[in-house]
C-alpha atoms as a PDB file:
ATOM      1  CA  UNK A   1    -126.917-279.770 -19.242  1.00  0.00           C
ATOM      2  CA  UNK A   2    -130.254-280.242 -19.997  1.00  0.00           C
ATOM      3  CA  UNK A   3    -129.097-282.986 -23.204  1.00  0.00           C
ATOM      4  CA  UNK A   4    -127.685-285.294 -20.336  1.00  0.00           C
ATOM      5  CA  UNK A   5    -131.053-285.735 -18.747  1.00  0.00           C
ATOM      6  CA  UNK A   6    -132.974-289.184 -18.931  1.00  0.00           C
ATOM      7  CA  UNK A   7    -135.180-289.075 -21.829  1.00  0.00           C
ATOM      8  CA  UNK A   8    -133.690-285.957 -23.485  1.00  0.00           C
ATOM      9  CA  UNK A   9    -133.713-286.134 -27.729  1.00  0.00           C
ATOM     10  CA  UNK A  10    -130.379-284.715 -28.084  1.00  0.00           C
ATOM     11  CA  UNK A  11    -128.513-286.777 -25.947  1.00  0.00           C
ATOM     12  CA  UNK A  12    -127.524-288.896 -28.904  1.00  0.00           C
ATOM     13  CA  UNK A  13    -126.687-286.360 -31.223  1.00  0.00           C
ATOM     14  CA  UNK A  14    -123.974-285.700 -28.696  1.00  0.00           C
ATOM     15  CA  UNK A  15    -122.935-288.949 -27.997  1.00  0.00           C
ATOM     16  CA  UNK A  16    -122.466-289.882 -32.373  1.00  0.00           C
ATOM     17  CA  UNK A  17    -120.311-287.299 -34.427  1.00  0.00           C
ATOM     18  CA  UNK A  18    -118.548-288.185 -38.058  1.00  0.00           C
ATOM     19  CA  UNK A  19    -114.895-288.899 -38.538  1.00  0.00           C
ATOM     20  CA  UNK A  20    -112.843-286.203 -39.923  1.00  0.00           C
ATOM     21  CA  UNK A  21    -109.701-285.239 -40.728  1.00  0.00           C
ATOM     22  CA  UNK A  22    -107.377-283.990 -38.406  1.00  0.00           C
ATOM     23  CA  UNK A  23    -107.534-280.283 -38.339  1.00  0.00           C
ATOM     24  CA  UNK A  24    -104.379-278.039 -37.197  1.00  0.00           C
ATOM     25  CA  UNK A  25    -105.603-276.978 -34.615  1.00  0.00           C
ATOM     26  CA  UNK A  26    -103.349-278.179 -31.451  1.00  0.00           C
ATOM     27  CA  UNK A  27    -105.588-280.258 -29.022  1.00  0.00           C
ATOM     28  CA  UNK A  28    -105.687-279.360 -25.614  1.00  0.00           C
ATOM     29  CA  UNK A  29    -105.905-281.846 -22.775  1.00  0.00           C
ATOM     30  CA  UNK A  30    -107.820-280.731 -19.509  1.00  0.00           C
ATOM     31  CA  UNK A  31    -106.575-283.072 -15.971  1.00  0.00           C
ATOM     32  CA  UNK A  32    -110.725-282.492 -14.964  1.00  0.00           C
ATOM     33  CA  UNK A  33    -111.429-284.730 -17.787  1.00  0.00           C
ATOM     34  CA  UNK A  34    -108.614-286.573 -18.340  1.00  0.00           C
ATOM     35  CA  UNK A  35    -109.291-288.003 -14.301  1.00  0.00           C
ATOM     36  CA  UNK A  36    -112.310-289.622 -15.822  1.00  0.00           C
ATOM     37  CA  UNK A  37    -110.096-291.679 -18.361  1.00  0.00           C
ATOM     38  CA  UNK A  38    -108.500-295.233 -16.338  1.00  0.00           C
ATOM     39  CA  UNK A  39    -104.696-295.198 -16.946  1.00  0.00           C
ATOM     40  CA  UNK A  40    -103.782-298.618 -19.184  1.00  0.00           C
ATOM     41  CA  UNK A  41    -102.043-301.007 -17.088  1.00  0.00           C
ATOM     42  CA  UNK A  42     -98.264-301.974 -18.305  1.00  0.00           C
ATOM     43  CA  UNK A  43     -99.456-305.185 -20.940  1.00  0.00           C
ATOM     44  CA  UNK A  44    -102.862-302.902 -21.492  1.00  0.00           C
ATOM     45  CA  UNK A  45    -100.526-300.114 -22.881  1.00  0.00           C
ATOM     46  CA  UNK A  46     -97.871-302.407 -24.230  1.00  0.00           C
ATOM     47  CA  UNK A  47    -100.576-304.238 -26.553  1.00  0.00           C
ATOM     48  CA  UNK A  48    -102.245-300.813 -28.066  1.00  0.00           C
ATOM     49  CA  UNK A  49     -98.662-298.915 -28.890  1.00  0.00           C
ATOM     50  CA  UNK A  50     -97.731-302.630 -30.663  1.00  0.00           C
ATOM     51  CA  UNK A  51    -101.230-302.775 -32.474  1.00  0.00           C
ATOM     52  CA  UNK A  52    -100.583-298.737 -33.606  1.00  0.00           C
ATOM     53  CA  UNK A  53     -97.012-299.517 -34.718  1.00  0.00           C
ATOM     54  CA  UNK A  54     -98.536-302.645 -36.623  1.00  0.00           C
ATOM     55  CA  UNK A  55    -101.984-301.507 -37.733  1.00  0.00           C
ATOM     56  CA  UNK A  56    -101.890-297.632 -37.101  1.00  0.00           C
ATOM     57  CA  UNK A  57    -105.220-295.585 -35.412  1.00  0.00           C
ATOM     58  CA  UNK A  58    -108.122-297.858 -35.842  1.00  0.00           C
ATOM     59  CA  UNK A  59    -110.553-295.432 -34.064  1.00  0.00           C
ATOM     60  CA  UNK A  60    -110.533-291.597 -33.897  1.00  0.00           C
ATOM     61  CA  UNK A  61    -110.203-289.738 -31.409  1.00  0.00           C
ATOM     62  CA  UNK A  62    -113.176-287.279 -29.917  1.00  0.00           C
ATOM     63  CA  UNK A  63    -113.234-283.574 -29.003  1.00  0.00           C
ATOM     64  CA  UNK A  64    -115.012-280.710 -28.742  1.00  0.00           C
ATOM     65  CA  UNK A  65    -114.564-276.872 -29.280  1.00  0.00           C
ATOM     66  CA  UNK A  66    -115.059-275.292 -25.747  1.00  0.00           C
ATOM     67  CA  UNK A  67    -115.835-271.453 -25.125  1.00  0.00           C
ATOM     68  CA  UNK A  68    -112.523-270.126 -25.705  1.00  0.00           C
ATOM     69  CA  UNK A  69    -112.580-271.806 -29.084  1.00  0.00           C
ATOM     70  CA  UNK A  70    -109.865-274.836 -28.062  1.00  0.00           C
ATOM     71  CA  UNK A  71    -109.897-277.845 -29.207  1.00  0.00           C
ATOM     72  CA  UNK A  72    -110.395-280.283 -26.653  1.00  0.00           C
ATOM     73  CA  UNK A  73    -109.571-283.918 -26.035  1.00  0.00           C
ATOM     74  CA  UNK A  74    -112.781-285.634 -24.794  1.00  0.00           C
ATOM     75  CA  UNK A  75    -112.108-289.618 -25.585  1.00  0.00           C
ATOM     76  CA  UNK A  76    -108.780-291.250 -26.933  1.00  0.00           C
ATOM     77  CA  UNK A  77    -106.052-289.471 -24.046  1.00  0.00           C
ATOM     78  CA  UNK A  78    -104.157-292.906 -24.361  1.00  0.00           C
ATOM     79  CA  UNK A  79    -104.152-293.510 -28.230  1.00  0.00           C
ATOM     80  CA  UNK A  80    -103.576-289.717 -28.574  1.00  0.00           C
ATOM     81  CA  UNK A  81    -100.240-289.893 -25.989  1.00  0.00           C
ATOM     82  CA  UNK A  82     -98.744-293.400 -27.725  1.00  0.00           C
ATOM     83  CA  UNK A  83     -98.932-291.428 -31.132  1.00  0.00           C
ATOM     84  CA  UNK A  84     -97.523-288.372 -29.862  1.00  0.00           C
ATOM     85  CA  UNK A  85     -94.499-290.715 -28.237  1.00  0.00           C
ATOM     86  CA  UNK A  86     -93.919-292.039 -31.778  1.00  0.00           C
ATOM     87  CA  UNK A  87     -93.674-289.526 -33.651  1.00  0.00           C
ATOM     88  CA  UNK A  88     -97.326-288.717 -34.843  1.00  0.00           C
ATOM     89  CA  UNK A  89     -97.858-287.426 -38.767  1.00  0.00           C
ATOM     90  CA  UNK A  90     -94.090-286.864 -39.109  1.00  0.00           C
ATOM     91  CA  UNK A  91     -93.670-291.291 -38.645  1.00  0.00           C
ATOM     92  CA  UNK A  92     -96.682-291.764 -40.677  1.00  0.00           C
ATOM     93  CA  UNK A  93     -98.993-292.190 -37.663  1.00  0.00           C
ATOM     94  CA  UNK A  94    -102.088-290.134 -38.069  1.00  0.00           C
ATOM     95  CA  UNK A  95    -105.614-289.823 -36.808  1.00  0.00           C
ATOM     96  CA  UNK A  96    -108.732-288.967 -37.808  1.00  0.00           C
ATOM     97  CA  UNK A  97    -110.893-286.863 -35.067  1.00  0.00           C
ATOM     98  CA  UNK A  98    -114.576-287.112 -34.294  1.00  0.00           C
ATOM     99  CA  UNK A  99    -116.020-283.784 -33.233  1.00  0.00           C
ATOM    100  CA  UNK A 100    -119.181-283.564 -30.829  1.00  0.00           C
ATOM    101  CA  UNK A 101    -121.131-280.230 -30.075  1.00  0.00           C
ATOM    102  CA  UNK A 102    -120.905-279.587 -26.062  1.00  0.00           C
ATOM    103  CA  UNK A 103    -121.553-276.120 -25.018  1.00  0.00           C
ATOM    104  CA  UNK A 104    -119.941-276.531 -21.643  1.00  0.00           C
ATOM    105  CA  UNK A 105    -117.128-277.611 -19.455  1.00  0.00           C
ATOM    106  CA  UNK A 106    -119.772-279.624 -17.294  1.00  0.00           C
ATOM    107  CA  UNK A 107    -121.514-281.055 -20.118  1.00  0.00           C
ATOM    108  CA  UNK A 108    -118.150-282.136 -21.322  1.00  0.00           C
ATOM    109  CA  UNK A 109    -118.063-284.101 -17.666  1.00  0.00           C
ATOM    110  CA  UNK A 110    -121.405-286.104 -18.371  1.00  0.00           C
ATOM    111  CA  UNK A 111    -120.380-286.822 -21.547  1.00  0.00           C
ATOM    112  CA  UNK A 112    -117.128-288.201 -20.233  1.00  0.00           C
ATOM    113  CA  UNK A 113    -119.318-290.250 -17.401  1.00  0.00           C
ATOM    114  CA  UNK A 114    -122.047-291.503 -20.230  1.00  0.00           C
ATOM    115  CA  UNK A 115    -119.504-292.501 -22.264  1.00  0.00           C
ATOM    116  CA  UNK A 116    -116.985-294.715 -19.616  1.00  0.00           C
ATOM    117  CA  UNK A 117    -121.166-296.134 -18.252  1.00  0.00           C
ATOM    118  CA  UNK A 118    -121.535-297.185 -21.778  1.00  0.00           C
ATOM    119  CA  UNK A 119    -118.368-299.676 -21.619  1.00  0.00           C
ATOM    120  CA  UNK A 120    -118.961-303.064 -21.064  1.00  0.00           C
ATOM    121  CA  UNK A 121    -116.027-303.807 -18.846  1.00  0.00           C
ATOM    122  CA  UNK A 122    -117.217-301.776 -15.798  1.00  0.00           C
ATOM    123  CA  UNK A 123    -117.050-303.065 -12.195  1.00  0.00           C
ATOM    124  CA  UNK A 124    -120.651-302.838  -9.995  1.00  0.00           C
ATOM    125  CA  UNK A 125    -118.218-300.266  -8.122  1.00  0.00           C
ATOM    126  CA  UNK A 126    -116.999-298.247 -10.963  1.00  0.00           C
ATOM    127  CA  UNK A 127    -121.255-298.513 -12.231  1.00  0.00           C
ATOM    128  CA  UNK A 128    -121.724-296.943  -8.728  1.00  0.00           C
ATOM    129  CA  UNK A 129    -118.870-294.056  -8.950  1.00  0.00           C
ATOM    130  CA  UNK A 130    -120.160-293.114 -12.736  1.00  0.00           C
ATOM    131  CA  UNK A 131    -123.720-292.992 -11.473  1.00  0.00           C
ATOM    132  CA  UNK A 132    -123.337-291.064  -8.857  1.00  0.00           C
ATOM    133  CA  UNK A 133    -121.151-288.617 -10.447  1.00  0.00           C
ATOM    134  CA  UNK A 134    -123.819-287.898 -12.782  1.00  0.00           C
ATOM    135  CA  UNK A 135    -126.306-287.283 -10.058  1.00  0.00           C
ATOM    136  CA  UNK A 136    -123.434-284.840  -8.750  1.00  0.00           C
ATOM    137  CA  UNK A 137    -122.924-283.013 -11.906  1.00  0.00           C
ATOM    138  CA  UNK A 138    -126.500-282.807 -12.721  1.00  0.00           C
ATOM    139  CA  UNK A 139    -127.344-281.341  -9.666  1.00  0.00           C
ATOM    140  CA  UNK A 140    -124.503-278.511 -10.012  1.00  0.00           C
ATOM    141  CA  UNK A 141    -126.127-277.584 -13.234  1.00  0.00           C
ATOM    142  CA  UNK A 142    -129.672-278.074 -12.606  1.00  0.00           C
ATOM    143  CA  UNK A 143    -130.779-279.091  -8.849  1.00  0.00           C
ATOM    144  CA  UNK A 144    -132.246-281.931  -7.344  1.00  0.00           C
ATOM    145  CA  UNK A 145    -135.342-281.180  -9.461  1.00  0.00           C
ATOM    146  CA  UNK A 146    -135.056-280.997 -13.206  1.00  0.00           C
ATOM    147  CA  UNK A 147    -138.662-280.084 -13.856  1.00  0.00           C
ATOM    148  CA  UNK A 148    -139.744-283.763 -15.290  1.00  0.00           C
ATOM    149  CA  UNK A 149    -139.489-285.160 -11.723  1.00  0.00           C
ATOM    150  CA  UNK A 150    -136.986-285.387  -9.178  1.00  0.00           C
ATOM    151  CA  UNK A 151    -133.265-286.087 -10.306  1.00  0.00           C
ATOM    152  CA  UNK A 152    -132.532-289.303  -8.585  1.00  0.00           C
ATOM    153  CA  UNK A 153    -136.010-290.901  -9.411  1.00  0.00           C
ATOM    154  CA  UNK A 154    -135.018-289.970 -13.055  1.00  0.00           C
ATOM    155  CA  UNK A 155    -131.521-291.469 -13.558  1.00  0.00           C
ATOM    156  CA  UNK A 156    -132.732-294.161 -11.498  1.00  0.00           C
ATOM    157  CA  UNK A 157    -135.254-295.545 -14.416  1.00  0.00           C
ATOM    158  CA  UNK A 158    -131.931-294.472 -16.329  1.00  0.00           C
ATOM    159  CA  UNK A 159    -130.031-296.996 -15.076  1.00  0.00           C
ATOM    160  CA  UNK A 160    -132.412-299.397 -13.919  1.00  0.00           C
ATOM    161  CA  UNK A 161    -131.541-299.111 -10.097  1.00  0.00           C
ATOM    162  CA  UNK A 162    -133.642-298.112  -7.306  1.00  0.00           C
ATOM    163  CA  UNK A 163    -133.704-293.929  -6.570  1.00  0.00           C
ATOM    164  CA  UNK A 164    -132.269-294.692  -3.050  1.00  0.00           C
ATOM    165  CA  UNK A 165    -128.992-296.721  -4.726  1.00  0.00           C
ATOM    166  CA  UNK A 166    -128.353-293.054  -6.932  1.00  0.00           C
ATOM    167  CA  UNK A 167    -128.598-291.401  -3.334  1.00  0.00           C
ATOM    168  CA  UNK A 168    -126.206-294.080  -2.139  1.00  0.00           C
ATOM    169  CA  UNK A 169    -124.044-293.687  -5.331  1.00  0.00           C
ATOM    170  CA  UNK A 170    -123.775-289.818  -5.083  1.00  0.00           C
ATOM    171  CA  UNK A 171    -123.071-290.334  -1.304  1.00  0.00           C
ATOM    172  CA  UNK A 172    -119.796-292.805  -2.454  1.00  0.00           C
ATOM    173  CA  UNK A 173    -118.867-290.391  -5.314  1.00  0.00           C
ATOM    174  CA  UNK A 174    -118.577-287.562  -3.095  1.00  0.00           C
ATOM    175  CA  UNK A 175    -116.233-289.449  -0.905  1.00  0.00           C
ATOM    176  CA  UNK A 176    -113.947-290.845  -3.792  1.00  0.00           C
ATOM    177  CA  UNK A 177    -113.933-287.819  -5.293  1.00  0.00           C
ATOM    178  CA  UNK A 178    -111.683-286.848  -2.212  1.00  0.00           C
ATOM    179  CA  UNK A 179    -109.121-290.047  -2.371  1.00  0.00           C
ATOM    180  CA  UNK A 180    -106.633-290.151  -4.747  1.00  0.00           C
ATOM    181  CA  UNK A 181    -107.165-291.804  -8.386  1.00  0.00           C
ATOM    182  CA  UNK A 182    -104.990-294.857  -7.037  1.00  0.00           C
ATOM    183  CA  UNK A 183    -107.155-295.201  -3.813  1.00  0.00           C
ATOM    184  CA  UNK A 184    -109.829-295.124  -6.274  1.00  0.00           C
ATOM    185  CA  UNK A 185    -108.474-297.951  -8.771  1.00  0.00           C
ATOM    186  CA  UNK A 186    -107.997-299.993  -6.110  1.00  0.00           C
ATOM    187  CA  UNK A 187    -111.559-299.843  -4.340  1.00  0.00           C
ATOM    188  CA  UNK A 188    -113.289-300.213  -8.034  1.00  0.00           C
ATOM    189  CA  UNK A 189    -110.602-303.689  -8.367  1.00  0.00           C
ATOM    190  CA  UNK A 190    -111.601-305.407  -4.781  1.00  0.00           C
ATOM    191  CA  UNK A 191    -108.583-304.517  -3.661  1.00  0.00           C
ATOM    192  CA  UNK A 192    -109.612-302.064  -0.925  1.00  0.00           C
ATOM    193  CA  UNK A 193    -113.055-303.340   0.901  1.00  0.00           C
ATOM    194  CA  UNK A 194    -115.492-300.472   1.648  1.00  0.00           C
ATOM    195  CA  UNK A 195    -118.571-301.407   3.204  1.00  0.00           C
ATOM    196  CA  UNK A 196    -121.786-298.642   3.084  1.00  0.00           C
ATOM    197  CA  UNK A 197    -121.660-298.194   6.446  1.00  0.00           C
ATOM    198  CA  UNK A 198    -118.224-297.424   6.558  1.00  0.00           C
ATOM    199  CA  UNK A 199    -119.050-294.470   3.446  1.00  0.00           C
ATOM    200  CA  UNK A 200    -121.988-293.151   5.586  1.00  0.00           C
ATOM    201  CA  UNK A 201    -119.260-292.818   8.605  1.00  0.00           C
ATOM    202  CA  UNK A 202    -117.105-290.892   6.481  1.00  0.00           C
ATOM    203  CA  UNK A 203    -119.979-288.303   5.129  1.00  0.00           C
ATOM    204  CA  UNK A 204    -120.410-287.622   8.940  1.00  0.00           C
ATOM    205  CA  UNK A 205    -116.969-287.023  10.501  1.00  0.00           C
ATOM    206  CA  UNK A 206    -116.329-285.033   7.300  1.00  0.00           C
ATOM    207  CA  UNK A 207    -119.460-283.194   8.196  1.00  0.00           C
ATOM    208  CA  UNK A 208    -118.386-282.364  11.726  1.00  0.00           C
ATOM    209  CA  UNK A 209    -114.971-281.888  11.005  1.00  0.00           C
ATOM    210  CA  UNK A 210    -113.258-284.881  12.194  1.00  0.00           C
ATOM    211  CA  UNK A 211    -111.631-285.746   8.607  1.00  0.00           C
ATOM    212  CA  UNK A 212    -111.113-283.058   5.940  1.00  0.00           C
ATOM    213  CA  UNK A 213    -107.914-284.517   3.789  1.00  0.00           C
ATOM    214  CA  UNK A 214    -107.670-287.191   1.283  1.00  0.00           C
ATOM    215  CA  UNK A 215    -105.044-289.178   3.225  1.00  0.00           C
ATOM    216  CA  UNK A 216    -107.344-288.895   6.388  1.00  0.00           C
ATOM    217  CA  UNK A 217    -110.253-290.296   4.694  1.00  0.00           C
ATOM    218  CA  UNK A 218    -108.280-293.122   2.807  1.00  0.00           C
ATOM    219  CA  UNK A 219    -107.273-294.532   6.474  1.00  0.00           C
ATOM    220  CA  UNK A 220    -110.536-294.256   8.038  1.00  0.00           C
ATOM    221  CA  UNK A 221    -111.891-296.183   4.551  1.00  0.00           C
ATOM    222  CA  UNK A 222    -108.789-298.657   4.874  1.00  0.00           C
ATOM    223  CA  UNK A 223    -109.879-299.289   8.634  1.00  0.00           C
ATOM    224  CA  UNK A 224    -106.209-297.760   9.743  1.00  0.00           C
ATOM    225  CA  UNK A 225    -106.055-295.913  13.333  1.00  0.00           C
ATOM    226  CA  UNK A 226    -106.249-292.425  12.573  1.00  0.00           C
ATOM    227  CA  UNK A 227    -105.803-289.503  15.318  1.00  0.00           C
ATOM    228  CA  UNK A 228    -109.208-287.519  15.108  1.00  0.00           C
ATOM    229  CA  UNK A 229    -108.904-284.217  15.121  1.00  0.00           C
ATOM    230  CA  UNK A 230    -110.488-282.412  17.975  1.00  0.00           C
ATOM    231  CA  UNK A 231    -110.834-278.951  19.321  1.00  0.00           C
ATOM    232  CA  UNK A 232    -107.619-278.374  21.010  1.00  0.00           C
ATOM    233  CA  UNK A 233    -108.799-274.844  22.672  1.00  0.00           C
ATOM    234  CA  UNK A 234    -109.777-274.780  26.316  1.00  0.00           C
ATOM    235  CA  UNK A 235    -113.325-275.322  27.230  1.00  0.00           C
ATOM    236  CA  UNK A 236    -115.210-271.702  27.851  1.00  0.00           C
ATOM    237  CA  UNK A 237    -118.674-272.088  30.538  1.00  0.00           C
ATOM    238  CA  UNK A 238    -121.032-271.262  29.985  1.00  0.00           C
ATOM    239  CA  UNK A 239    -121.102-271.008  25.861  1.00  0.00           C
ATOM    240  CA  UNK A 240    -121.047-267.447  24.783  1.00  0.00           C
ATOM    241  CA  UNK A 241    -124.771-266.548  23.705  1.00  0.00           C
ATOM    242  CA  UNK A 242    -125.409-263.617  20.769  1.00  0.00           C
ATOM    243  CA  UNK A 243    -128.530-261.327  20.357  1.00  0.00           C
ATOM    244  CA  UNK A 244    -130.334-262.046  17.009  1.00  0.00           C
ATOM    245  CA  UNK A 245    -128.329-259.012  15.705  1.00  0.00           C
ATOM    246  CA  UNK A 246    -124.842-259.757  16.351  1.00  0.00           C
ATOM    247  CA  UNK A 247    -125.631-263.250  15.062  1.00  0.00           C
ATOM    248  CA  UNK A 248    -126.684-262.246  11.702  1.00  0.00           C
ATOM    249  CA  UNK A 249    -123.564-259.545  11.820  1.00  0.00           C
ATOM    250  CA  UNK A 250    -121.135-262.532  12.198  1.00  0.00           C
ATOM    251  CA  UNK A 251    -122.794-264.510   9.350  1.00  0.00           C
ATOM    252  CA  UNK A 252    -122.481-261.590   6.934  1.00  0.00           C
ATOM    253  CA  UNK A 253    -119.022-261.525   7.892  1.00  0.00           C
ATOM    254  CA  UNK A 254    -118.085-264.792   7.069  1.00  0.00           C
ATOM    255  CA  UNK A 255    -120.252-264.671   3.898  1.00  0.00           C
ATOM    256  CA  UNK A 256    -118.020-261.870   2.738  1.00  0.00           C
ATOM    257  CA  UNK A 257    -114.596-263.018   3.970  1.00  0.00           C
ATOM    258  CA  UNK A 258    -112.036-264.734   1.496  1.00  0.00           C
ATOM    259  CA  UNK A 259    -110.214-267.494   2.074  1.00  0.00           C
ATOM    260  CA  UNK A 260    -106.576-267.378   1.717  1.00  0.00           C
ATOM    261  CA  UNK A 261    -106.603-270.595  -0.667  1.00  0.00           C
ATOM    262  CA  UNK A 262    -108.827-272.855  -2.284  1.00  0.00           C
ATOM    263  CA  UNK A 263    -111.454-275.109  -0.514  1.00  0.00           C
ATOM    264  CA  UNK A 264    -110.498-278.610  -1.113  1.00  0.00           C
ATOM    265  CA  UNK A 265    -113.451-280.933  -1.886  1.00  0.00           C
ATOM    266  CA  UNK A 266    -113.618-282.797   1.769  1.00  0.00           C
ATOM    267  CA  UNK A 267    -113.232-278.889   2.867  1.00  0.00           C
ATOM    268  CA  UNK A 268    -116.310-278.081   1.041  1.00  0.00           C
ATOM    269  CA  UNK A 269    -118.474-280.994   2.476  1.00  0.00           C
ATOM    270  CA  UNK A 270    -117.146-280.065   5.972  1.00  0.00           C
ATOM    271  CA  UNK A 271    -118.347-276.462   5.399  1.00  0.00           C
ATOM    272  CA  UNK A 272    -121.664-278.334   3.911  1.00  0.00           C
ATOM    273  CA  UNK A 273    -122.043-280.289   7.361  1.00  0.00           C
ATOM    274  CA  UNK A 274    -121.863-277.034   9.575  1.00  0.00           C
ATOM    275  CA  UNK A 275    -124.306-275.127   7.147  1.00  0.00           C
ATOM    276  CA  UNK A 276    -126.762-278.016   7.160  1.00  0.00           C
ATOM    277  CA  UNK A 277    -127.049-278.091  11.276  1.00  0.00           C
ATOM    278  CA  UNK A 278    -127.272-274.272  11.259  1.00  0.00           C
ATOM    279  CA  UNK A 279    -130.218-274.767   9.081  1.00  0.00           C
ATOM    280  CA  UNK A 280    -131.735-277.842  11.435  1.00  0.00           C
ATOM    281  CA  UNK A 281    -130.661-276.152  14.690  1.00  0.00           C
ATOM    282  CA  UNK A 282    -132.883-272.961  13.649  1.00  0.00           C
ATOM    283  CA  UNK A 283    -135.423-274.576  11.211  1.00  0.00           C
ATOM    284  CA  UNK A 284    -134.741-272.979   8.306  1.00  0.00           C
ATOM    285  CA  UNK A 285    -136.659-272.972   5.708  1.00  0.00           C
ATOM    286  CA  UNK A 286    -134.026-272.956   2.719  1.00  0.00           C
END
């Protein structure tokens, strides 16, 4: 994690690998990368398959070897799929692979992000999203603080932005990571209008529980009337007080309870919101 930091030395050793020959290994393709790659549009994907039939693989194709030992597809999903489609070595169509050194499934991510940041073609809203989700995956690995300085302040003199627009970009992220890939196409294109405002709104009804599903956060960002969810059970007076004890009993409860199915991502930063005023109710010190 630590070679995706600003100013790290081996950042571009990851970044530059040498073209080689197609090994035999079969290449795996992972949907928590591929998510990062845009799909082509119809004359986008029309154009490359015409310039492969014509001109055959120009550029090769990067992986990397994860844990298990798999080859995996890092850049090139949509050259990769057109030669697959017509008919790869068999037709004469072959590649050449470039092979970068990435010791993890997260690192894997940031490479991904720096490499999509490093395209000159980039809205100021796709910028944002790939900025922020490098905050986000950063801070998974190593915390807000990194040891050289505080996270945002770093990828801020990254990127040349202030440390509050990483704060604001990590804020958006979150929430787009919760919409659907076209939702997300068409905010980076102009076609949906999200104002800040409108993204802090969201962070705080998912925090208190009024939103928690992609297509209830894609109205309230489209500015469509949305029922919000309230708390349909009866009103109980007065509110049920605990002794210190029985408190801390029900917390280690719910620490060890399992949940019957995965936590969805707007889940998670509704569970976030309730943890984070338990901690400001009681002034925690966490």
């Amino acid at each position: 994690m630590n070679d995706f930091l600003p100013g790290s030395k081996k950042k571009s050793k990851l970044i530059e690998s040498k073209k080689e020959e197609m090994s035999s290994d079969p290449i795996h393709i992972l949907p928590e990368l591929k998510e990062w790659i845009r799909p082509l549009t119809e004359s986008e994907r029309f154009n490359l398959k015409k310039s492969i039939e014509d001109e055959g693989v120009r550029d090769p194709i990067t992986v990397f070897h994860n844990e298990s030992g798999q080859k995996v597809l890092l850049d090139g999903h949509n050259r990769y799929a057109i030669v697959q489609e017509l008919g790869g070595e068999d037709n004469g169509y072959e590649l050449q692979e470039a092979v970068v050194e990435i010791d993890s499934l997260e690192d894997a991510k940031l490479w991904m992000i720096k490499n999509q940041v490093g395209k000159r073609n980039l809205s100021k809203r796709e910028m944002s999203f790939y900025r922020g989700n490098h905050y986000l995956t950063n801070k998974s690995g190593q915390g807000q603080s990194t040891g050289a300085g505080k996270l945002h302040e770093l990828l801020a003199d990254e990127y040349g932005v202030s440390p509050k627009s990483i704060q604001n970009d990590a804020m958006i992220a979150t929430i787009l990571n919760c919409c659907s890939a076209d939702f997300r196409y068409a905010y980076f294109d102009g076609e949906i209008k999200v104002t800040l405002e409108q993204f802090k709104a969201v962070k705080s009804k998912l925090s208190n529980g009024e939103l928690d599903d992609e297509a209830s956060i894609e109205a309230f960002l489209k500015g469509e009337a949305i029922a919000i969810k309230r708390d349909s059970r009866p009103a109980v007076n007065p509110q049920k007080k605990y002794s210190f004890n029985k408190f801390v009993k029900t917390l280690n409860t719910l620490v060890d309870a399992e949940l019957t199915d995965e936590i969805s991502e707007a889940e998670k930063l509704s569970m976030e919101g309730h943890i984070k005023s338990l901690v400001k109710k009681y002034n925690l010190d966490v």
